[in-house]
N, C-alpha and C. Protein backbone atom coordinates (compact mmCIF):
# COMPACT_ATOMS: atom_id res chain seq x y z
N UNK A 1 54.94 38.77 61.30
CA UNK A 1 53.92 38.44 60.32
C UNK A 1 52.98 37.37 60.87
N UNK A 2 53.38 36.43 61.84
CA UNK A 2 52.96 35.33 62.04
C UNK A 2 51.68 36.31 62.96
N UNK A 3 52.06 37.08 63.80
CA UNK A 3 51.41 37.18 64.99
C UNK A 3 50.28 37.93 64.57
N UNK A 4 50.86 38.87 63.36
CA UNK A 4 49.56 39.83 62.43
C UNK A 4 48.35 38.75 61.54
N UNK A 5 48.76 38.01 61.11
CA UNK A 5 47.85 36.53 60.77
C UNK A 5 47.17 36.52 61.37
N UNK A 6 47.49 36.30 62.99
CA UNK A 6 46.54 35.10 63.90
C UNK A 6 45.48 36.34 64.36
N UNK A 7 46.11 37.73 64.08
CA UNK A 7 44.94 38.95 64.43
C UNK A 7 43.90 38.97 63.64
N UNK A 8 44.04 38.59 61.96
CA UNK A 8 43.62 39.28 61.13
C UNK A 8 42.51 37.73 61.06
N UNK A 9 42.92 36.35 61.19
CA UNK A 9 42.27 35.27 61.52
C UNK A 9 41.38 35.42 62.78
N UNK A 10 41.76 35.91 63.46
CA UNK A 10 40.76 35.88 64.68
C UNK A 10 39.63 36.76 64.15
N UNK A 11 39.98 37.99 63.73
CA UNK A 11 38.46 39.48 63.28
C UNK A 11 37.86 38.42 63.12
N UNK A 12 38.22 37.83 61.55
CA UNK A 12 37.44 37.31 60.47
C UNK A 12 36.65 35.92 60.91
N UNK A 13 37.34 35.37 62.29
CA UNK A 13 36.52 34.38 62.43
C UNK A 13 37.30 33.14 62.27
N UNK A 14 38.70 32.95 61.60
CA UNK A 14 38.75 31.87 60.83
C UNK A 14 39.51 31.11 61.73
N UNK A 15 39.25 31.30 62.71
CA UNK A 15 39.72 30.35 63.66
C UNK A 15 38.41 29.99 64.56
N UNK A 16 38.68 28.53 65.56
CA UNK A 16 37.41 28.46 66.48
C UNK A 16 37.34 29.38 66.99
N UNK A 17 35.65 29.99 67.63
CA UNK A 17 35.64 31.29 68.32
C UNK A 17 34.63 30.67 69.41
N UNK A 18 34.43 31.59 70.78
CA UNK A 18 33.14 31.21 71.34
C UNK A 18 31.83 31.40 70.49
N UNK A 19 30.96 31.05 70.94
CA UNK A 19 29.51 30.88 70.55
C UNK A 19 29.41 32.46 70.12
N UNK A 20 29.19 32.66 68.63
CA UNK A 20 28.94 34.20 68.12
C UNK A 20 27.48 34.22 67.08
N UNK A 21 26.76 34.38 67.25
CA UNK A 21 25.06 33.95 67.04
C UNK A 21 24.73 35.98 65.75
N UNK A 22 26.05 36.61 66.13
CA UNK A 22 25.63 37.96 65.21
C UNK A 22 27.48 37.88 64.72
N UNK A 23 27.02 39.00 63.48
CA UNK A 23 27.87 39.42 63.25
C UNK A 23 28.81 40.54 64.34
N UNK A 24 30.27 40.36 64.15
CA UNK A 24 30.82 41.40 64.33
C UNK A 24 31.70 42.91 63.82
N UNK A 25 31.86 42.45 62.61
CA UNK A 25 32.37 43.29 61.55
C UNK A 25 31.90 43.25 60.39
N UNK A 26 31.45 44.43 59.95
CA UNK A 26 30.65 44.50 58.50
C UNK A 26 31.24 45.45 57.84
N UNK A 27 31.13 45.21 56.85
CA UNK A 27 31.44 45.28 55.37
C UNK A 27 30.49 45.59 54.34
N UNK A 28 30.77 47.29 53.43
CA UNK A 28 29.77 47.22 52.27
C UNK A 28 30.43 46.47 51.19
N UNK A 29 29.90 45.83 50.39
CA UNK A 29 30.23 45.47 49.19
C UNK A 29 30.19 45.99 48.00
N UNK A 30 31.04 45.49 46.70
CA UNK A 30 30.23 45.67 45.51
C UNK A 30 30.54 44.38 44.58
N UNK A 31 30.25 43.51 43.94
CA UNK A 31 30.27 42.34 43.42
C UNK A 31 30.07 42.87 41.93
N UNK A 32 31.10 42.78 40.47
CA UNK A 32 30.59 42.64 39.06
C UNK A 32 30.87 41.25 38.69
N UNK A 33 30.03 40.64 38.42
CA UNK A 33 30.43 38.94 37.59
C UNK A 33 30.36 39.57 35.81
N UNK A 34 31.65 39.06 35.60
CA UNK A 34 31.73 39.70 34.32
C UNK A 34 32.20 38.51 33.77
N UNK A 35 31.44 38.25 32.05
CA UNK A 35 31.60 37.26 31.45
C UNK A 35 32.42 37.64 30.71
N UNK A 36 32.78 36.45 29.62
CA UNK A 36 34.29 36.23 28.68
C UNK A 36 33.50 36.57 26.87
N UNK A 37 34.36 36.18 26.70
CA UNK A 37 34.02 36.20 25.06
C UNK A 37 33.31 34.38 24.58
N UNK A 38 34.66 33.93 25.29
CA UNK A 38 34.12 32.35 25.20
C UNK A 38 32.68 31.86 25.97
N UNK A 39 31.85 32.75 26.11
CA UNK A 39 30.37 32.03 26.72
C UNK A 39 30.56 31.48 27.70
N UNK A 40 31.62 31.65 28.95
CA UNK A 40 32.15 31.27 30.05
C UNK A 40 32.48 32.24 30.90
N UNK A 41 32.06 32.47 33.21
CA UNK A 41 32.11 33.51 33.63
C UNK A 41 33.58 33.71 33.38
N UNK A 42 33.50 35.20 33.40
CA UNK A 42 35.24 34.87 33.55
C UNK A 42 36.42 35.58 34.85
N UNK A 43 35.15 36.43 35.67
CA UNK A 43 36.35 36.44 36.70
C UNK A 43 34.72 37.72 37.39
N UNK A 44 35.13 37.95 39.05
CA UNK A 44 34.24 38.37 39.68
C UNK A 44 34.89 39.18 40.51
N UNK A 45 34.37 40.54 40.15
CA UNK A 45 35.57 41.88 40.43
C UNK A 45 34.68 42.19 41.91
N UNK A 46 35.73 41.74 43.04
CA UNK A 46 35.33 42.89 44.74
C UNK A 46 35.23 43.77 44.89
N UNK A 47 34.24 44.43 45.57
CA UNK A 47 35.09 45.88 46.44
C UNK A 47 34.84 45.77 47.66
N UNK A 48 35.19 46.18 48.95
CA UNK A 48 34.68 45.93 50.41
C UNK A 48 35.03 46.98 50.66
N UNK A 49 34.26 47.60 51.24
CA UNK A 49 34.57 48.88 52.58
C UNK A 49 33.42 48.21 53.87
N UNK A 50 35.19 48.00 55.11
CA UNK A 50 34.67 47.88 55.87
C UNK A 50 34.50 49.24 57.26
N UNK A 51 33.69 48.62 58.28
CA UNK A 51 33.36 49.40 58.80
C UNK A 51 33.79 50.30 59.84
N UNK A 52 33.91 51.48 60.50
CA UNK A 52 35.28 52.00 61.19
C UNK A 52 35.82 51.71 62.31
N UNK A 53 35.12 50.97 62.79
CA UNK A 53 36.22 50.69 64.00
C UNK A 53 36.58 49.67 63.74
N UNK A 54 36.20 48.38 62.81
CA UNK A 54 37.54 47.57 62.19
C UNK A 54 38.63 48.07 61.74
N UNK A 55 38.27 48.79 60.53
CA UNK A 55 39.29 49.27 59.87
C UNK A 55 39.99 50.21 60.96
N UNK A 56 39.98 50.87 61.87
CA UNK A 56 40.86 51.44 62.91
C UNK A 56 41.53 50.79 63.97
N UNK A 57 41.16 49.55 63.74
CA UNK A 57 41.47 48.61 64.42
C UNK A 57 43.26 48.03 63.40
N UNK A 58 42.62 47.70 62.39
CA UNK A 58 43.46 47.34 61.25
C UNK A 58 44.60 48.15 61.42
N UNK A 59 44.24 49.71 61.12
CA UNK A 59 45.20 51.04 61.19
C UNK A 59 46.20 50.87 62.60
N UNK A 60 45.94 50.69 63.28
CA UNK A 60 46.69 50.50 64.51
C UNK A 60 47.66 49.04 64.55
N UNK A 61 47.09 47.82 64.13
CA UNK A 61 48.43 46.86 64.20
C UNK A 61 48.72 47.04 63.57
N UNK A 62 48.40 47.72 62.46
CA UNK A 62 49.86 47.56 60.96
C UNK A 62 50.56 48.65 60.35
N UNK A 63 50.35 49.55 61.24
CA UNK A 63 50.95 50.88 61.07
C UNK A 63 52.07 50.70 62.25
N UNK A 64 53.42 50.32 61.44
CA UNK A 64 54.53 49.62 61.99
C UNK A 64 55.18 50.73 62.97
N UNK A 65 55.35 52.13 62.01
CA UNK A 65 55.97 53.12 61.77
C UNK A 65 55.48 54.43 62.88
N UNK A 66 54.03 54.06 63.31
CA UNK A 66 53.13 54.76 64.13
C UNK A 66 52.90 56.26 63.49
N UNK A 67 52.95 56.05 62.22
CA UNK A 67 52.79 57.68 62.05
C UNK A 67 50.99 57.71 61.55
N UNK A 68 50.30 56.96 61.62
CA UNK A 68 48.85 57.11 61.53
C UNK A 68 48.16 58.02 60.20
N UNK A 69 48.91 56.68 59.74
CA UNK A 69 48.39 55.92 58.36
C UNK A 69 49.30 55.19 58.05
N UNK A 70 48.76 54.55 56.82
CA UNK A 70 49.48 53.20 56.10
C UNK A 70 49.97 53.50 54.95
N UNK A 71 51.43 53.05 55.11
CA UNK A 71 52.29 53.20 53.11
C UNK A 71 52.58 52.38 52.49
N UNK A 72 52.84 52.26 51.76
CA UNK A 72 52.51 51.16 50.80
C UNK A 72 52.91 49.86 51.22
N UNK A 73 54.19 49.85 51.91
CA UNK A 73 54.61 48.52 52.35
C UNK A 73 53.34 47.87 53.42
N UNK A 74 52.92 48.55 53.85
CA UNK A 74 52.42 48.48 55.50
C UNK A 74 50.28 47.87 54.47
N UNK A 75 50.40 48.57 53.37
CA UNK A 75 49.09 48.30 53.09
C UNK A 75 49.28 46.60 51.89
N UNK A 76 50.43 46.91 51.68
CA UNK A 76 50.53 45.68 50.80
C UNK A 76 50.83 44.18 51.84
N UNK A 77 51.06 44.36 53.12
CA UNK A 77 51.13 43.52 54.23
C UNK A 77 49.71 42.93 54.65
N UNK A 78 49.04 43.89 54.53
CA UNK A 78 47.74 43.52 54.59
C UNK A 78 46.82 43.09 53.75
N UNK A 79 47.27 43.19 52.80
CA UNK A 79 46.34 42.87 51.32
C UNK A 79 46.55 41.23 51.49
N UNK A 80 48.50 40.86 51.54
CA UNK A 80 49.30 39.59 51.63
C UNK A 80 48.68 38.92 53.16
N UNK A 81 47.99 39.59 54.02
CA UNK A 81 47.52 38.99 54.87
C UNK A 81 46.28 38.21 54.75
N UNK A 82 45.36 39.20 54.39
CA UNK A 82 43.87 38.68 53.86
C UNK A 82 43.83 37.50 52.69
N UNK A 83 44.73 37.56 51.43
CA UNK A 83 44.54 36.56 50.68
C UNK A 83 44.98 35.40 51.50
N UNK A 84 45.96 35.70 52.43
CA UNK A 84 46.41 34.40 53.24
C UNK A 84 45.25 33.71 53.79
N UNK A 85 44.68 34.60 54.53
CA UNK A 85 43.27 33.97 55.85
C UNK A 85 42.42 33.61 55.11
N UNK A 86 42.39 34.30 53.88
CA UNK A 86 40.43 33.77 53.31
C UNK A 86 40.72 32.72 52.63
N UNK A 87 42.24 31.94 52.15
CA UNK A 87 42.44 31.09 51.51
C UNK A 87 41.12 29.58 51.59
N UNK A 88 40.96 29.10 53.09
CA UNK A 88 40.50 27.95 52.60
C UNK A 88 38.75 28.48 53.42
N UNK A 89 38.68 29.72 52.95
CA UNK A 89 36.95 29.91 52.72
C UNK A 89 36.55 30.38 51.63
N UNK A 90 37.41 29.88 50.57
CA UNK A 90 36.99 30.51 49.09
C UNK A 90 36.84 32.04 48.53
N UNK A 91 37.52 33.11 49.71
CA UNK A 91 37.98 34.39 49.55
C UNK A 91 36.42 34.88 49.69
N UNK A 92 35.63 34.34 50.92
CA UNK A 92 33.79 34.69 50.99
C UNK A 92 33.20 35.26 49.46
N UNK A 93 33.78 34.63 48.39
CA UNK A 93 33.42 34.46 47.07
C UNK A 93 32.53 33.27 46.40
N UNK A 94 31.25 32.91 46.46
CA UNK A 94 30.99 31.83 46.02
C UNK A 94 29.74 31.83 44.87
N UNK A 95 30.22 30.86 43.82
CA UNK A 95 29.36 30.32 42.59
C UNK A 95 28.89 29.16 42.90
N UNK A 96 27.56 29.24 42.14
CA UNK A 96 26.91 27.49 41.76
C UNK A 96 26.44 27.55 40.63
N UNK A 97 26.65 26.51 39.77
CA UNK A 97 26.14 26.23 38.33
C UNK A 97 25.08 25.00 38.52
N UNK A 98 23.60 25.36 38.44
CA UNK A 98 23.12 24.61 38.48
C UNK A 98 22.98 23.87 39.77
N UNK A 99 23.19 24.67 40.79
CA UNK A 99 23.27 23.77 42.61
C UNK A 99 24.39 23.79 42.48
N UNK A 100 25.39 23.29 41.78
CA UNK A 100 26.97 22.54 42.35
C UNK A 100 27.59 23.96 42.37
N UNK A 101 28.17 23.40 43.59
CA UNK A 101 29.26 24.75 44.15
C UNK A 101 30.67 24.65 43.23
N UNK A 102 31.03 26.11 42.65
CA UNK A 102 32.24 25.90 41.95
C UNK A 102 32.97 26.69 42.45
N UNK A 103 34.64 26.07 42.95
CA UNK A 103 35.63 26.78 43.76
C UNK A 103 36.28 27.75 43.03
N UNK A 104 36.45 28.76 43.58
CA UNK A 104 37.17 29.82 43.35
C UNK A 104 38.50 29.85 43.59
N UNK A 105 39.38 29.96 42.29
CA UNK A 105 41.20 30.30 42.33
C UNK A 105 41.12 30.96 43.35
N UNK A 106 42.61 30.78 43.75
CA UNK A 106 43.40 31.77 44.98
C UNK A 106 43.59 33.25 43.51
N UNK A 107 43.31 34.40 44.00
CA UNK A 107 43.10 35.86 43.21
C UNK A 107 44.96 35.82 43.71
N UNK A 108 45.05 36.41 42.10
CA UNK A 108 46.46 37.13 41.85
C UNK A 108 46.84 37.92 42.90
N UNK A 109 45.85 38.91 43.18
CA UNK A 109 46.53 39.86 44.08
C UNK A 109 45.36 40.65 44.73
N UNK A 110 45.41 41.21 46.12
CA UNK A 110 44.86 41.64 46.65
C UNK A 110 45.14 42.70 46.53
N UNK A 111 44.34 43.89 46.54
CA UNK A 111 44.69 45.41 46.37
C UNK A 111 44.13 46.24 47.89
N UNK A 112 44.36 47.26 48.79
CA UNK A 112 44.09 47.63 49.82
C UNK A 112 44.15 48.76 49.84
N UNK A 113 43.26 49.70 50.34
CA UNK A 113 43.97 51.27 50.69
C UNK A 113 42.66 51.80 52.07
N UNK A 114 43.29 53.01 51.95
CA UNK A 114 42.54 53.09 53.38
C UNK A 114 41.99 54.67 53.31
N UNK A 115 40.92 55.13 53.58
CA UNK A 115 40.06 55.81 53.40
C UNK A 115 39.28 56.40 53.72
N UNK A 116 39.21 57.98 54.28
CA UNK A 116 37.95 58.39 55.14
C UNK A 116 37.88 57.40 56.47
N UNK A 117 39.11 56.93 56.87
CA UNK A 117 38.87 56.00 58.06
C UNK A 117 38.20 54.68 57.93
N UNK A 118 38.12 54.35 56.17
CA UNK A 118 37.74 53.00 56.17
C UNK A 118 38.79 52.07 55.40
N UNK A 119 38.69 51.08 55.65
CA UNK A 119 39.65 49.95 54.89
C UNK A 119 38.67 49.35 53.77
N UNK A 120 39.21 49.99 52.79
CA UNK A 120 38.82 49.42 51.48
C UNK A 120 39.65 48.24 50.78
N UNK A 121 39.29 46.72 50.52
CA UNK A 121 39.31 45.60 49.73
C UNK A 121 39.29 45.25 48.38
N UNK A 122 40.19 45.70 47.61
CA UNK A 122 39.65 45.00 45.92
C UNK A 122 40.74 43.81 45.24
N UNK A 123 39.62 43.16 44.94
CA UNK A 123 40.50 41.94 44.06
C UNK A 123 39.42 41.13 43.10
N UNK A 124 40.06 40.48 42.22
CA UNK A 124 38.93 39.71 41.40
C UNK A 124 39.65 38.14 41.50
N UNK A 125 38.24 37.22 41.61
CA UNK A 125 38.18 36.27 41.89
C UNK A 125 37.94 35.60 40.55
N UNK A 126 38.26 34.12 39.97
CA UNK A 126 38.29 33.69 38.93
C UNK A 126 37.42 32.09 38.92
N UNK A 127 36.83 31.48 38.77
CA UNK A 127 36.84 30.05 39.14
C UNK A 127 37.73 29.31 38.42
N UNK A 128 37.56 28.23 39.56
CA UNK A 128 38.86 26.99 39.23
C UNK A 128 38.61 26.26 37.77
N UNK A 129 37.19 26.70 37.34
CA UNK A 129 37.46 25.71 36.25
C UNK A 129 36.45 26.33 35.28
N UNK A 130 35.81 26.34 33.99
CA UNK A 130 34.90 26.90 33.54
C UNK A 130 33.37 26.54 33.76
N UNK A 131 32.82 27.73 33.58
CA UNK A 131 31.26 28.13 33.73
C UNK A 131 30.69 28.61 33.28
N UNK A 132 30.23 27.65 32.37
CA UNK A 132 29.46 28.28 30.83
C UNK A 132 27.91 29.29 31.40
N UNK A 133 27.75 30.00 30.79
CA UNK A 133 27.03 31.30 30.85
C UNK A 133 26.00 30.44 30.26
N UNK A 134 24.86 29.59 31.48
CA UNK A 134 23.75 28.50 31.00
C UNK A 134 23.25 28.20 31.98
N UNK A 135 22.34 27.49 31.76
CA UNK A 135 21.43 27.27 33.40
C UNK A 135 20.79 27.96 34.28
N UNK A 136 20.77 27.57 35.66
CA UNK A 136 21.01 28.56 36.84
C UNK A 136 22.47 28.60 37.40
N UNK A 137 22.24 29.88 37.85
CA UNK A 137 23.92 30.27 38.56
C UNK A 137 23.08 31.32 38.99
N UNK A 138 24.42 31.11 39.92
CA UNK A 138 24.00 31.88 41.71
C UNK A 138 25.65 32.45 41.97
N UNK A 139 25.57 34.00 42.22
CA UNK A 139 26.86 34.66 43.11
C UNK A 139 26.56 35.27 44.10
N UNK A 140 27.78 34.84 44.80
CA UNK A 140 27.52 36.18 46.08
C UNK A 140 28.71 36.61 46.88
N UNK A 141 28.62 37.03 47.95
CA UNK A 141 29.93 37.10 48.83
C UNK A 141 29.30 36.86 50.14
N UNK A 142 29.61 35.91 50.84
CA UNK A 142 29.87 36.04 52.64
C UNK A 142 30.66 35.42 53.45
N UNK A 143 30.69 35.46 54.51
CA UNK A 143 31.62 34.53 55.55
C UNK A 143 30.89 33.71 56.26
N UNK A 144 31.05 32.49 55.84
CA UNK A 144 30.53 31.19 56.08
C UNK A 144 30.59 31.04 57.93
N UNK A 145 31.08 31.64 58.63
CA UNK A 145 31.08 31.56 59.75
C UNK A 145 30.27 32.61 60.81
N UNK A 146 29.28 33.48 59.94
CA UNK A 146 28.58 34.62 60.38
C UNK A 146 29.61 35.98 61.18
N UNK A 147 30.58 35.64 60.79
CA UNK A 147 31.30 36.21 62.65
C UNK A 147 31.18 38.08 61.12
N UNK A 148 31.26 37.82 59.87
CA UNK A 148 31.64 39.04 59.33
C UNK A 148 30.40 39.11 58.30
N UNK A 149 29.46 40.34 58.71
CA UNK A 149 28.27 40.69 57.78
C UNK A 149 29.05 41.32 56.46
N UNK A 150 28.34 40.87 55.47
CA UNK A 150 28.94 41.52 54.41
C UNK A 150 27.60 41.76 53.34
N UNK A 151 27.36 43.37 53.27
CA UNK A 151 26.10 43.63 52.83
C UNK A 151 26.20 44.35 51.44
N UNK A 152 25.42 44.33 50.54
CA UNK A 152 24.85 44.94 49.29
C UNK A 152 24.02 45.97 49.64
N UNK A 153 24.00 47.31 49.65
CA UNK A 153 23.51 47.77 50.25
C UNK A 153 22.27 48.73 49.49
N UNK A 154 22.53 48.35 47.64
CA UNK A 154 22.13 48.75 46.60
C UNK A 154 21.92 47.46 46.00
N UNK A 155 20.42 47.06 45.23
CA UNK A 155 20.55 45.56 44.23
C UNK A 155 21.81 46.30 43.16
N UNK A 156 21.59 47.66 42.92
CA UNK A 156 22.54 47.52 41.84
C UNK A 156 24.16 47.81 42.12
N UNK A 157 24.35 47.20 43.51
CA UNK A 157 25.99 46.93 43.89
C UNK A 157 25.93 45.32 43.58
N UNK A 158 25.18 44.60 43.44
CA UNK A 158 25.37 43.10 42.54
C UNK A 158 25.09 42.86 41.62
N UNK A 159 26.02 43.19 40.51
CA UNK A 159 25.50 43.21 38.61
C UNK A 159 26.10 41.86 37.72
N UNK A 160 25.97 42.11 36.95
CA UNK A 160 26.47 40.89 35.62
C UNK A 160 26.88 42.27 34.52
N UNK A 161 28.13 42.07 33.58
CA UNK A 161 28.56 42.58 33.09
C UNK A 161 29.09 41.87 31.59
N UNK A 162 29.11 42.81 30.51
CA UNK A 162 29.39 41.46 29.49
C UNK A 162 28.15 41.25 28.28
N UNK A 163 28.44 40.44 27.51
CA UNK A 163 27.54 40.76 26.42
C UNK A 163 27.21 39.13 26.58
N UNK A 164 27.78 38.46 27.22
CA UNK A 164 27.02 36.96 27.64
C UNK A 164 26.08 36.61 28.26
N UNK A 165 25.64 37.63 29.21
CA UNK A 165 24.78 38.01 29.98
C UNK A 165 23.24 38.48 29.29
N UNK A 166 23.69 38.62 28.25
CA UNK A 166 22.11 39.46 27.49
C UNK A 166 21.38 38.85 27.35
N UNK A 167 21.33 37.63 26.91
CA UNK A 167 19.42 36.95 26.88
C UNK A 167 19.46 36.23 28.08
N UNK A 168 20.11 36.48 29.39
CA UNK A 168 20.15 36.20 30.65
C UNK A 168 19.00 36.96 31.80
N UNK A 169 17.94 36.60 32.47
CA UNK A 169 17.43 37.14 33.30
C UNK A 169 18.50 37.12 35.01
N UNK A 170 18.33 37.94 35.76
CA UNK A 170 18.55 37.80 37.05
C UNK A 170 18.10 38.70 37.65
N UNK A 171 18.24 38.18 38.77
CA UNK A 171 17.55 39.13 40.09
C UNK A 171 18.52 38.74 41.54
N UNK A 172 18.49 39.90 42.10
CA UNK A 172 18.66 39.82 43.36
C UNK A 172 18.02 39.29 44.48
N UNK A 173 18.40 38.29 45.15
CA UNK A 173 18.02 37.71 46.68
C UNK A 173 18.23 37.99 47.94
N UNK A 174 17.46 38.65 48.67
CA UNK A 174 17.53 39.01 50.23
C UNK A 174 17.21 38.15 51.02
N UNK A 175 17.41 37.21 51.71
CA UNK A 175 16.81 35.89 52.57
C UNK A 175 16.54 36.87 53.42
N UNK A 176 15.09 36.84 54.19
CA UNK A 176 14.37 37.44 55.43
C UNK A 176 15.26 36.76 56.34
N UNK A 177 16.15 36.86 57.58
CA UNK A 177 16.78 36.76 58.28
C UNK A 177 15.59 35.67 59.41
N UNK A 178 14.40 35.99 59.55
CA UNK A 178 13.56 35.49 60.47
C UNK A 178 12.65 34.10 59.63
N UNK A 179 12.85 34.21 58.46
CA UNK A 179 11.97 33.03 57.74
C UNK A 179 13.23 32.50 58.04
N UNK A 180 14.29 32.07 57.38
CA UNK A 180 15.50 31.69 57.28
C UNK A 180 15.42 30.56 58.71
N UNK A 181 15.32 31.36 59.86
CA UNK A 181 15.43 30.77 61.37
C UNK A 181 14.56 30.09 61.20
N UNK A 182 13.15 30.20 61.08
CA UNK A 182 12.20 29.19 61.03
C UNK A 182 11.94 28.36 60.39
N UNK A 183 12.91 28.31 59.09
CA UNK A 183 12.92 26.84 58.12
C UNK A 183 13.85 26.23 58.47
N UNK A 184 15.04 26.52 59.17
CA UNK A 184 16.16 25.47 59.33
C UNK A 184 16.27 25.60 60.82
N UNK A 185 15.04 25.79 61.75
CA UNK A 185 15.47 25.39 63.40
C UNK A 185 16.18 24.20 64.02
N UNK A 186 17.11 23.09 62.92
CA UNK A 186 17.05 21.92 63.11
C UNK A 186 17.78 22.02 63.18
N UNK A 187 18.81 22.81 62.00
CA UNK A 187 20.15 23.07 61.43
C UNK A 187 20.75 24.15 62.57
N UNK A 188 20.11 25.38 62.86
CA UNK A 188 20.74 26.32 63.72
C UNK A 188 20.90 25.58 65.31
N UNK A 189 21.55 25.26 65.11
CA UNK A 189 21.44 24.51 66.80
C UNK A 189 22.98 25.06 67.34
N UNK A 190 22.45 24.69 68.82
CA UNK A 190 23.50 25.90 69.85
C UNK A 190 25.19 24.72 69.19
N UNK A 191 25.47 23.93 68.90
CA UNK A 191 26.44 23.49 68.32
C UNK A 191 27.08 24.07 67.28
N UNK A 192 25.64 24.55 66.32
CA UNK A 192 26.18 24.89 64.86
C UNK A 192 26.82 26.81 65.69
N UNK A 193 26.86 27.54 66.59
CA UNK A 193 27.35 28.84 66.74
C UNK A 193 28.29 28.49 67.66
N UNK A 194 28.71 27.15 68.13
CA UNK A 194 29.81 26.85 69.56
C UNK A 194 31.20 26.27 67.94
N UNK A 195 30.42 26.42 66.83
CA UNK A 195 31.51 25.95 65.91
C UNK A 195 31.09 26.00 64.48
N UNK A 196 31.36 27.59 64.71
CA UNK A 196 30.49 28.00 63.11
C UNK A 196 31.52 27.74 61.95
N UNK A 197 33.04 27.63 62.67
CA UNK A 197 33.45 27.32 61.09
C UNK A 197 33.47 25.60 60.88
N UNK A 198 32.83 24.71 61.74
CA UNK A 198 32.54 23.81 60.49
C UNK A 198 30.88 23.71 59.62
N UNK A 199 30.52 24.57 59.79
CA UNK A 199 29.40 24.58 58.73
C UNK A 199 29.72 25.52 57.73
N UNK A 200 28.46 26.07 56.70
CA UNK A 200 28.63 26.89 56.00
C UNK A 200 26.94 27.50 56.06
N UNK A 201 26.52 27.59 57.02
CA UNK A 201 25.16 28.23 57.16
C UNK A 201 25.14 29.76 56.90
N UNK A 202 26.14 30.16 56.87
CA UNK A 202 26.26 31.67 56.44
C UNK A 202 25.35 32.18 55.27
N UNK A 203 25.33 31.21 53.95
CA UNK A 203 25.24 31.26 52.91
C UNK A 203 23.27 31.16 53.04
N UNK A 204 22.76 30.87 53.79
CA UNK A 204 21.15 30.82 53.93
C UNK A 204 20.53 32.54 54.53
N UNK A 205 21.27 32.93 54.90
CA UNK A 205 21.07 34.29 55.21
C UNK A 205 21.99 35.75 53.94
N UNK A 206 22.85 34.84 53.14
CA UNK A 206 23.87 35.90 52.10
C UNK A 206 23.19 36.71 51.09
N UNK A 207 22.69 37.61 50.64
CA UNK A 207 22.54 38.18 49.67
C UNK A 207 23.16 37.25 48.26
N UNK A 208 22.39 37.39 47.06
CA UNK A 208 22.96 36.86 46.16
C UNK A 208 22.05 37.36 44.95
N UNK A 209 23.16 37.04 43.71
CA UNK A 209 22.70 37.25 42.69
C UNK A 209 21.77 36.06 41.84
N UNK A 210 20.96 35.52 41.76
CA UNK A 210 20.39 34.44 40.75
C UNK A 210 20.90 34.97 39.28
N UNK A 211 20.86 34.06 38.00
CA UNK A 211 20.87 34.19 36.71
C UNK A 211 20.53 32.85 36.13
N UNK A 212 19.42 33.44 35.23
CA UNK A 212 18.73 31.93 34.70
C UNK A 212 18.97 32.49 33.07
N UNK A 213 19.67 31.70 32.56
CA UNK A 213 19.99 32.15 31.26
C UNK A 213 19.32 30.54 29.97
């Protein structure tokens, strides 16, 4: 288990890596932020399909058994792997109420299966504390360390769900990848990619949802 970790930490990045300036593994998404009854978000449902030669990559260390595919034990190893690694990057799940970043619970359970040769991801994420359906708020998903693109590939794969949401405007955000570089040339420096996981510059290039309610 230990040694399947340090695999599944390395893809994702979450360890130091050399200087990695692109992504290497991508991921489609689908993001629902779905509100409560109490006028508070109340939990933010995943989906990931990643892309095939990760996920065949995946298929090969953890297919114990070598019969080429994964059973349930072998996919629930991996589900128990990923909540492990994304633990202290907030499960590339992140809210702000009003600017302030609000942390996201460790998710009950990771769900996994595998598919047309892709590795599909679902779990719902909750925040640590409440978030009243007010203000501005901002969702999205990425990996703070660039090493894993994770794309929307539809505005309407990033929704709001819920009847809290109704006199709520939002819209979807694409950061131009090349404006992005040219407003923070200060910030991207050959340091910030020799040690991308101590920043969080990921998040200036992430897709996201706005909601101004």
């Amino acid at each position: 288990m230990g040694k399947r970790l340090a695999m599944w930490a390395a893809f994702l990045s979450l360890a130091p890596l050399p200087a990695f300036a692109h992504p290497h593994i991508f991921a489609e998404a689908r993001l629902e932020v779905v509100a409560g009854d109490d006028g508070n978000v109340a939990e933010l449902r995943n989906v990931w399909r990643f892309d095939d030669v990760f996920s065949s990559s995946v298929l090969m260390d953890f297919d114990t058994n070598s019969d080429l595919k994964l059973d349930h034990s072998e996919l629930h190893e991996i589900a128990e792997t990923i909540r492990t690694s994304l633990a202290d990057y907030g499960y590339f799940t992140f809210i702000t109420s009003d600017g302030a970043p609000v942390p996201v619970a460790k998710p009950d359970n990771f769900h996994v299966d595998f598919k047309d040769h892709q590795l599909l991801v679902f779990f719902v994420a909750k925040p640590e504390k409440k978030v009243p359906i007010k203000g501005n708020l901002s969702f999205g998903v990425h990996d703070p360390t660039l090493y894993t693109a994770i794309d929307f590939a539809k505005d309407d794969d990033i929704v709001v769900e819920g009847a809290g949401f109704q006199k709520c405007k939002h819209k979807v955000i694409r950061p131009d990848p090349d404006e992005v570089i040219a407003q923070n040339q200060s910030s991207l420096t050959e340091a910030f990619f020799n040690d991308p996981a101590g920043t969080d510059m990921g998040k200036l290039f992430a897709t996201r949802l706005e909601v101004t309610c």
